[in-house]
N, C-alpha and C. Protein backbone atom coordinates (compact mmCIF):
# COMPACT_ATOMS: atom_id res chain seq x y z
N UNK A 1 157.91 30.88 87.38
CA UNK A 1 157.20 29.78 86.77
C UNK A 1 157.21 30.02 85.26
N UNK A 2 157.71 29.34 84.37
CA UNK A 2 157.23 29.51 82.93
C UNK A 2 156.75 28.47 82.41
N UNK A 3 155.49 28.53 82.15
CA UNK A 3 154.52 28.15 80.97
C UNK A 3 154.28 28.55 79.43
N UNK A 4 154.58 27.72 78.94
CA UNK A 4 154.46 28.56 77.22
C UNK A 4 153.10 29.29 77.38
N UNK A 5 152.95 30.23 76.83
CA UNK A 5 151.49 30.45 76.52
C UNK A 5 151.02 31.32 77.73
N UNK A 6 151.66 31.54 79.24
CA UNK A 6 151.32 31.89 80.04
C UNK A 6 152.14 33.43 80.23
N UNK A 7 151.23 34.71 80.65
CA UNK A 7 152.06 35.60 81.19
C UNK A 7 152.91 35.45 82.99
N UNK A 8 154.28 36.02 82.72
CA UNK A 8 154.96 35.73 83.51
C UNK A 8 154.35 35.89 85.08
N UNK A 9 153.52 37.61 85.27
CA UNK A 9 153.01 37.70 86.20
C UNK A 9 151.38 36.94 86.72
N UNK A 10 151.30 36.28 87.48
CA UNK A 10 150.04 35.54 88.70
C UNK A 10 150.24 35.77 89.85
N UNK A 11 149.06 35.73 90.43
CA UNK A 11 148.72 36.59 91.32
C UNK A 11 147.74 35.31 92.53
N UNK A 12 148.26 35.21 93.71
CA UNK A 12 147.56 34.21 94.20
C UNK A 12 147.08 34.64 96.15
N UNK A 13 145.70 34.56 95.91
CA UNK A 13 145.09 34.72 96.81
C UNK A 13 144.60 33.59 97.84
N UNK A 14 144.84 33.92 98.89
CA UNK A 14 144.05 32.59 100.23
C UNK A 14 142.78 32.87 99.92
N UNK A 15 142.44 31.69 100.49
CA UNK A 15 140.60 31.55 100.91
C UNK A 15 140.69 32.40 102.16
N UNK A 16 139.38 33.50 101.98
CA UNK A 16 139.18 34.44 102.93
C UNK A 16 137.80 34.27 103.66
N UNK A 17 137.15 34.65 103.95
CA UNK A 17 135.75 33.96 104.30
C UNK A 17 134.84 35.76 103.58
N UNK A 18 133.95 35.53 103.52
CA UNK A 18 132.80 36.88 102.73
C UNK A 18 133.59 37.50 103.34
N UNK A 19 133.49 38.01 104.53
CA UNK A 19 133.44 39.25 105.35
C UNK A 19 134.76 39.58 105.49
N UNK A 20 136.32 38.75 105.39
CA UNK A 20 137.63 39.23 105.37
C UNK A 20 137.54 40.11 103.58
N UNK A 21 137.02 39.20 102.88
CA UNK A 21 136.91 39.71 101.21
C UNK A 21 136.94 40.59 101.30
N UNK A 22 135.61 41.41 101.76
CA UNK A 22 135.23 42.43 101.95
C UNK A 22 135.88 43.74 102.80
N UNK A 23 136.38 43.25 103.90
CA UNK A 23 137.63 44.37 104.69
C UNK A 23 138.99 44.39 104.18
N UNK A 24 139.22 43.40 103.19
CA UNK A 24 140.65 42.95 102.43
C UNK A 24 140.47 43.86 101.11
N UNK A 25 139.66 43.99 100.38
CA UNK A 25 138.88 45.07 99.50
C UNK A 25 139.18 46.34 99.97
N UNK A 26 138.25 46.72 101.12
CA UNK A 26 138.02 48.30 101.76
C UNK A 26 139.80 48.53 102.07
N UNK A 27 140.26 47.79 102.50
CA UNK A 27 141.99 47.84 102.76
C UNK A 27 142.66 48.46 102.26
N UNK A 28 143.10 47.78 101.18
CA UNK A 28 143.57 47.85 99.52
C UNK A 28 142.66 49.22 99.41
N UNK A 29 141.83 49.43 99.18
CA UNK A 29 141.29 51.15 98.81
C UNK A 29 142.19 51.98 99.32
N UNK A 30 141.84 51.77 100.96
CA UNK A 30 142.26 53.14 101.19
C UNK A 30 143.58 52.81 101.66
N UNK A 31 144.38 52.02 101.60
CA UNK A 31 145.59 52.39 101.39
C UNK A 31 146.00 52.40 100.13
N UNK A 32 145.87 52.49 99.47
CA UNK A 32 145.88 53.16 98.18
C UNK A 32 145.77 55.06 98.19
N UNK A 33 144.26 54.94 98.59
CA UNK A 33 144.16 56.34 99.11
C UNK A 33 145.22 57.17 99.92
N UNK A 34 146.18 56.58 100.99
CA UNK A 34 146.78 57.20 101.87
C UNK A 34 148.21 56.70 101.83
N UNK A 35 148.52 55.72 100.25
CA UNK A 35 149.35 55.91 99.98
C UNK A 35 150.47 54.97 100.64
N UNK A 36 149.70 53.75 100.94
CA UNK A 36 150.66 52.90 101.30
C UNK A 36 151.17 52.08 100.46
N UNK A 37 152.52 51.13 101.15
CA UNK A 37 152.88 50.14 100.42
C UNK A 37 152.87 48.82 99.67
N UNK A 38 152.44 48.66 101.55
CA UNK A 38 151.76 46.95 101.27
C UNK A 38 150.53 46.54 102.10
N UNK A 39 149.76 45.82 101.66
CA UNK A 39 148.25 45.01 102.08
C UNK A 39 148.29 44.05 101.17
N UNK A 40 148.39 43.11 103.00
CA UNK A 40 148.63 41.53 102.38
C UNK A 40 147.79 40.75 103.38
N UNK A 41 147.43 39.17 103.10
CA UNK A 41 146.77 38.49 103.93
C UNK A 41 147.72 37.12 104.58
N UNK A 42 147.32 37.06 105.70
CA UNK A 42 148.18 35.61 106.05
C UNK A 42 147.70 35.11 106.76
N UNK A 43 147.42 33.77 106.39
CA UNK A 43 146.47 32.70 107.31
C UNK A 43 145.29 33.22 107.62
N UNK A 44 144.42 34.02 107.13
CA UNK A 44 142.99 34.61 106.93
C UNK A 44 142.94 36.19 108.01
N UNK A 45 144.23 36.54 107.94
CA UNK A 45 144.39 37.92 108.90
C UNK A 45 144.99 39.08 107.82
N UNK A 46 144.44 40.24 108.15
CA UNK A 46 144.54 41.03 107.01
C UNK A 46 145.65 41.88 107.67
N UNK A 47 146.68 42.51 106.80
CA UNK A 47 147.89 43.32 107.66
C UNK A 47 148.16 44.42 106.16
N UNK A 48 148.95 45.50 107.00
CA UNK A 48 149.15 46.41 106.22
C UNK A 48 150.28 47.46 106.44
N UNK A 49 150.96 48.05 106.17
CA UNK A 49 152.23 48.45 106.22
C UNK A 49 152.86 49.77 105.05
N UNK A 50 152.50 51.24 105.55
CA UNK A 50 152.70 52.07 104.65
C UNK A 50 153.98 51.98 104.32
N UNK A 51 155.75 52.11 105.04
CA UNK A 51 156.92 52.11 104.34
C UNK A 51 157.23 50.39 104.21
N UNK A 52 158.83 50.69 104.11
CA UNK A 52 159.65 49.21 104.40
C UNK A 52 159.85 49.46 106.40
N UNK A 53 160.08 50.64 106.62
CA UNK A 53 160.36 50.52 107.92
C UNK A 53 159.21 50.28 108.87
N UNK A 54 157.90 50.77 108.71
CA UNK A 54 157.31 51.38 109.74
C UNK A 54 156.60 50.08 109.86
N UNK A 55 156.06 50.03 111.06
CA UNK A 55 155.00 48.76 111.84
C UNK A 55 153.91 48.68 110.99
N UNK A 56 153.46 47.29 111.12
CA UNK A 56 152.42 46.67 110.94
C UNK A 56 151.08 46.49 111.38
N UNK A 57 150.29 47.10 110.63
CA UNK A 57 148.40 47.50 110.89
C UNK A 57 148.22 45.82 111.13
N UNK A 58 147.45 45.65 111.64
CA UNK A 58 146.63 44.78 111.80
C UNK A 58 145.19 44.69 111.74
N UNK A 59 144.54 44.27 110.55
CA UNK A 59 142.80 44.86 110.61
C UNK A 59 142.55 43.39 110.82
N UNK A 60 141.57 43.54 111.64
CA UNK A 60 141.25 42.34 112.20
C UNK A 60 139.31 42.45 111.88
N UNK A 61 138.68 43.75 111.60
CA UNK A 61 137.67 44.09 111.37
C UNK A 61 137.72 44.99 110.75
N UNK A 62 136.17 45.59 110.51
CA UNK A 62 135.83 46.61 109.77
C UNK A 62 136.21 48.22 110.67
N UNK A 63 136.16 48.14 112.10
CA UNK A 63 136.86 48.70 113.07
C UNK A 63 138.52 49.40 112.78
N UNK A 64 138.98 48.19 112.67
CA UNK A 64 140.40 47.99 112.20
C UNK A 64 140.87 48.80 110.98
N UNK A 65 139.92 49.09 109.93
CA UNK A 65 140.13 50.16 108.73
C UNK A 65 140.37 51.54 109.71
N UNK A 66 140.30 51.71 110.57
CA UNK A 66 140.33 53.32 110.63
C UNK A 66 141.42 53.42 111.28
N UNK A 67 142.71 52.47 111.12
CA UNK A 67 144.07 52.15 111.52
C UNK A 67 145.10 52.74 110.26
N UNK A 68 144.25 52.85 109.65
CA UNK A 68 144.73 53.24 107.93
C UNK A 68 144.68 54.20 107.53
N UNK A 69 145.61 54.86 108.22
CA UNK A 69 145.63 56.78 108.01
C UNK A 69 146.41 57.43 107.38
């Protein structure tokens, strides 16, 4: 997208409801912490994925964080 005046990188988030915010947050931490790749949202479901190869977390709750090892 170029806009005069605009930096190249934006960043665009779904509508999540409080409580995905909030486990979509804790997510992003600790995979950070443990060193993953990607944590992303789709269609209000939170997923996560330490390489390019390996399977896909699915946090579906606050439960679901301790999938993130």
């Amino acid at each position: 997208m170029c806009i005069q005046g605009v930096s190249d990188e934006f960043y665009v988030n779904e509508h999540l409801t409080m409580q995905n915010k909030l486990i979509y947050k804790e997510a992003r931490r600790l995979a950070k912490l443990k060193q993953y790749k990607y944590v992303w949202t789709k269609n209000g479901e939170i997923f996560a994925r330490k390489e390019d190869t390996s399977g896909v977390i699915i946090v579906k709750d606050t439960e679901g964080l301790k999938n993130i090892k």
